[in-house]
Protein backbone atom coordinates (compact mmCIF):
# COMPACT_ATOMS: atom_id res chain seq x y z
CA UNK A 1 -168.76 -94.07 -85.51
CA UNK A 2 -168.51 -90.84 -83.30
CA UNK A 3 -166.68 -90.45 -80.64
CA UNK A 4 -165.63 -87.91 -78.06
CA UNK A 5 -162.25 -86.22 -79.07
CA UNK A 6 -160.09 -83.37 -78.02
CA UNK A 7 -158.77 -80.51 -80.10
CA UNK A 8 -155.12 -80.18 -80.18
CA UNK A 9 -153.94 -77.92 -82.66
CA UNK A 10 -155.83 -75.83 -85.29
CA UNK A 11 -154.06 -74.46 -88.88
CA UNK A 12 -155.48 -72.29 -91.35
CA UNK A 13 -156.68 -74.19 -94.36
CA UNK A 14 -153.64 -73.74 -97.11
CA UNK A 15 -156.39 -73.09 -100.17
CA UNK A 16 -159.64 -71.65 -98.00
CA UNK A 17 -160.01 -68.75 -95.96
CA UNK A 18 -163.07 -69.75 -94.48
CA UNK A 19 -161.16 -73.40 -93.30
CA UNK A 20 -159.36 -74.80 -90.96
CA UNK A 21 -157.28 -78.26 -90.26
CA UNK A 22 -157.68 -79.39 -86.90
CA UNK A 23 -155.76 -82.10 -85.42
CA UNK A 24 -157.50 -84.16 -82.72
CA UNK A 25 -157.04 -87.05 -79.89
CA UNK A 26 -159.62 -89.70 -79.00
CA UNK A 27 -156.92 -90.17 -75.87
CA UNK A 28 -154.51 -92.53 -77.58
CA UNK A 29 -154.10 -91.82 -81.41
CA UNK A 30 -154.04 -88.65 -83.30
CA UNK A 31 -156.84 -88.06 -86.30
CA UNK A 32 -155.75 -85.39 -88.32
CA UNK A 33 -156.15 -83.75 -90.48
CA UNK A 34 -159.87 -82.98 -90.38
CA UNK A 35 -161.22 -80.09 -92.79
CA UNK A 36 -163.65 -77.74 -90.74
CA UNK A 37 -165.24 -74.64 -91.92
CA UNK A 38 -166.89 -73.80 -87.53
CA UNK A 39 -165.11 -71.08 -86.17
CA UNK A 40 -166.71 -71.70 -82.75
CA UNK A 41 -164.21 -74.09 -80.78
CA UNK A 42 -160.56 -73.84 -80.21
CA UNK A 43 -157.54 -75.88 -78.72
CA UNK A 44 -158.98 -77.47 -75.85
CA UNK A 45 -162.30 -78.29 -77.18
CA UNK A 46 -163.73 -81.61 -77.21
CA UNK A 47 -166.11 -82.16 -79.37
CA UNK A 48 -167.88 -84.98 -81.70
CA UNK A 49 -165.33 -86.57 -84.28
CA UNK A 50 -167.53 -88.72 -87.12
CA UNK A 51 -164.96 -91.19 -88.69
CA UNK A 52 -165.22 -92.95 -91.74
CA UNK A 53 -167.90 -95.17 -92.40
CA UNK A 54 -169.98 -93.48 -89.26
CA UNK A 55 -173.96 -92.61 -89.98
CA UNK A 56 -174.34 -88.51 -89.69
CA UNK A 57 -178.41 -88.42 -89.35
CA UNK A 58 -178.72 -84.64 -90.87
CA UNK A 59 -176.51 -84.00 -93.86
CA UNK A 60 -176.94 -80.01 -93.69
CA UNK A 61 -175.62 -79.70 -96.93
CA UNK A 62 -178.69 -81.70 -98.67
CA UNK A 63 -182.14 -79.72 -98.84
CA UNK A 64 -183.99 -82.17 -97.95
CA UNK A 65 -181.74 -83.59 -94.84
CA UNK A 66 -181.44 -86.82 -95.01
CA UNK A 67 -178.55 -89.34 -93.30
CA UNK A 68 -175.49 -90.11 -95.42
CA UNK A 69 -172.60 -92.17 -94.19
CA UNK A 70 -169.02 -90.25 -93.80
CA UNK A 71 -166.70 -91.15 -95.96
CA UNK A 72 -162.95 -89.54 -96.70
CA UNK A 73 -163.50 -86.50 -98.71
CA UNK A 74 -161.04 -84.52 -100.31
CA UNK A 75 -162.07 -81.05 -99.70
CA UNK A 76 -160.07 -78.06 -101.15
CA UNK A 77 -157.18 -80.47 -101.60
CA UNK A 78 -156.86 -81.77 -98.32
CA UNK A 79 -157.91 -85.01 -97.40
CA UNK A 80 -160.34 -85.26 -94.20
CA UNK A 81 -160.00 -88.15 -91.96
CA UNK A 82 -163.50 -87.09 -90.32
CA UNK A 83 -165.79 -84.81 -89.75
CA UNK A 84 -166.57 -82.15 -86.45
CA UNK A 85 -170.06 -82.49 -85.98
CA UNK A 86 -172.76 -79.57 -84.64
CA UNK A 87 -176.01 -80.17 -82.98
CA UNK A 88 -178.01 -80.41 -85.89
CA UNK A 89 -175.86 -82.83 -87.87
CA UNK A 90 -176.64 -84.93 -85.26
CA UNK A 91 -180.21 -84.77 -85.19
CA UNK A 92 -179.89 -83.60 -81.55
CA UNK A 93 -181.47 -79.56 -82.35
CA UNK A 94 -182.16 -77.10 -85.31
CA UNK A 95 -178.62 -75.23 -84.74
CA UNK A 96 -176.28 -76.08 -87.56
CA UNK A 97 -174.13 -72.80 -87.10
CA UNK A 98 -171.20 -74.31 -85.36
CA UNK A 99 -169.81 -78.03 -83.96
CA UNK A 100 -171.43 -78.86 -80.59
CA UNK A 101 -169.51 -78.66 -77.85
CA UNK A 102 -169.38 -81.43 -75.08
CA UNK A 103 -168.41 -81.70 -71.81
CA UNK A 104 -164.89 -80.60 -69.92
CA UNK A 105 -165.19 -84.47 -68.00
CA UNK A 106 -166.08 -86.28 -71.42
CA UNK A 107 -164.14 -89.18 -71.76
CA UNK A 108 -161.87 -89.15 -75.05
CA UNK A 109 -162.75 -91.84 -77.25
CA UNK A 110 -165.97 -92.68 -76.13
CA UNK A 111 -168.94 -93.12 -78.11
CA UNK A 112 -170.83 -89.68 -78.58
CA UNK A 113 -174.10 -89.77 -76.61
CA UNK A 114 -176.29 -86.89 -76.08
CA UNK A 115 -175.65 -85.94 -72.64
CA UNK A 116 -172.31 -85.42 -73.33
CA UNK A 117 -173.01 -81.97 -74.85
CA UNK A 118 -172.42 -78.72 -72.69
């Protein structure tokens, strides 16, 4: 349930300053929006896209960590077809300040694997 996608455009959240609505590509269809509050990737990016029904292994928003499984949310209004994911949502480090970045030769749509990260 998380794949390799590419940023295409990013918006300013309409009711958060601290938000943003990013539009990606897994290479053929668009997902979009997606509610982020990481400041650390642009247009360009490719990065981990959780969809619906996908297993995130750290939920960073939960003291005590544990996996949840991704569901639509409706955050600030806006509904999010996914989620951007960082390192430590992933279980892959302890850095949970910003969406981990993969790979300029990642293939889009494929399933997100470890060394994909930069």
């Amino acid at each position: 349930g998380v794949i390799a996608a590419r940023v295409t455009k990013v918006d300013k959240h309409p009711n958060a300053d601290r938000l943003r609505l990013v539009e990606l590509t897994d290479g053929t269809k668009t997902i979009a929006p997606v509610v982020c509050g990481a400041w650390n990737f642009d247009v360009g990016a490719i990065v981990p896209l959780a969809l619906p029904g996908a297993v995130i292994p750290h939920d960073q928003h939960d003291p005590s960590g544990k996996p949840f499984t991704l569901a639509k949310a409706k955050i600030r209004g806006v509904e999010s077809q996914g989620m951007i994911c960082s390192g430590k949502e992933l279980g892959l480090s302890d850095d949970g300040g910003g969406i981990l970045l993969l790979k300029a030769d990642t293939k889009l749509g494929a399933v997100f694997r470890s060394d994909m990260a930069k």
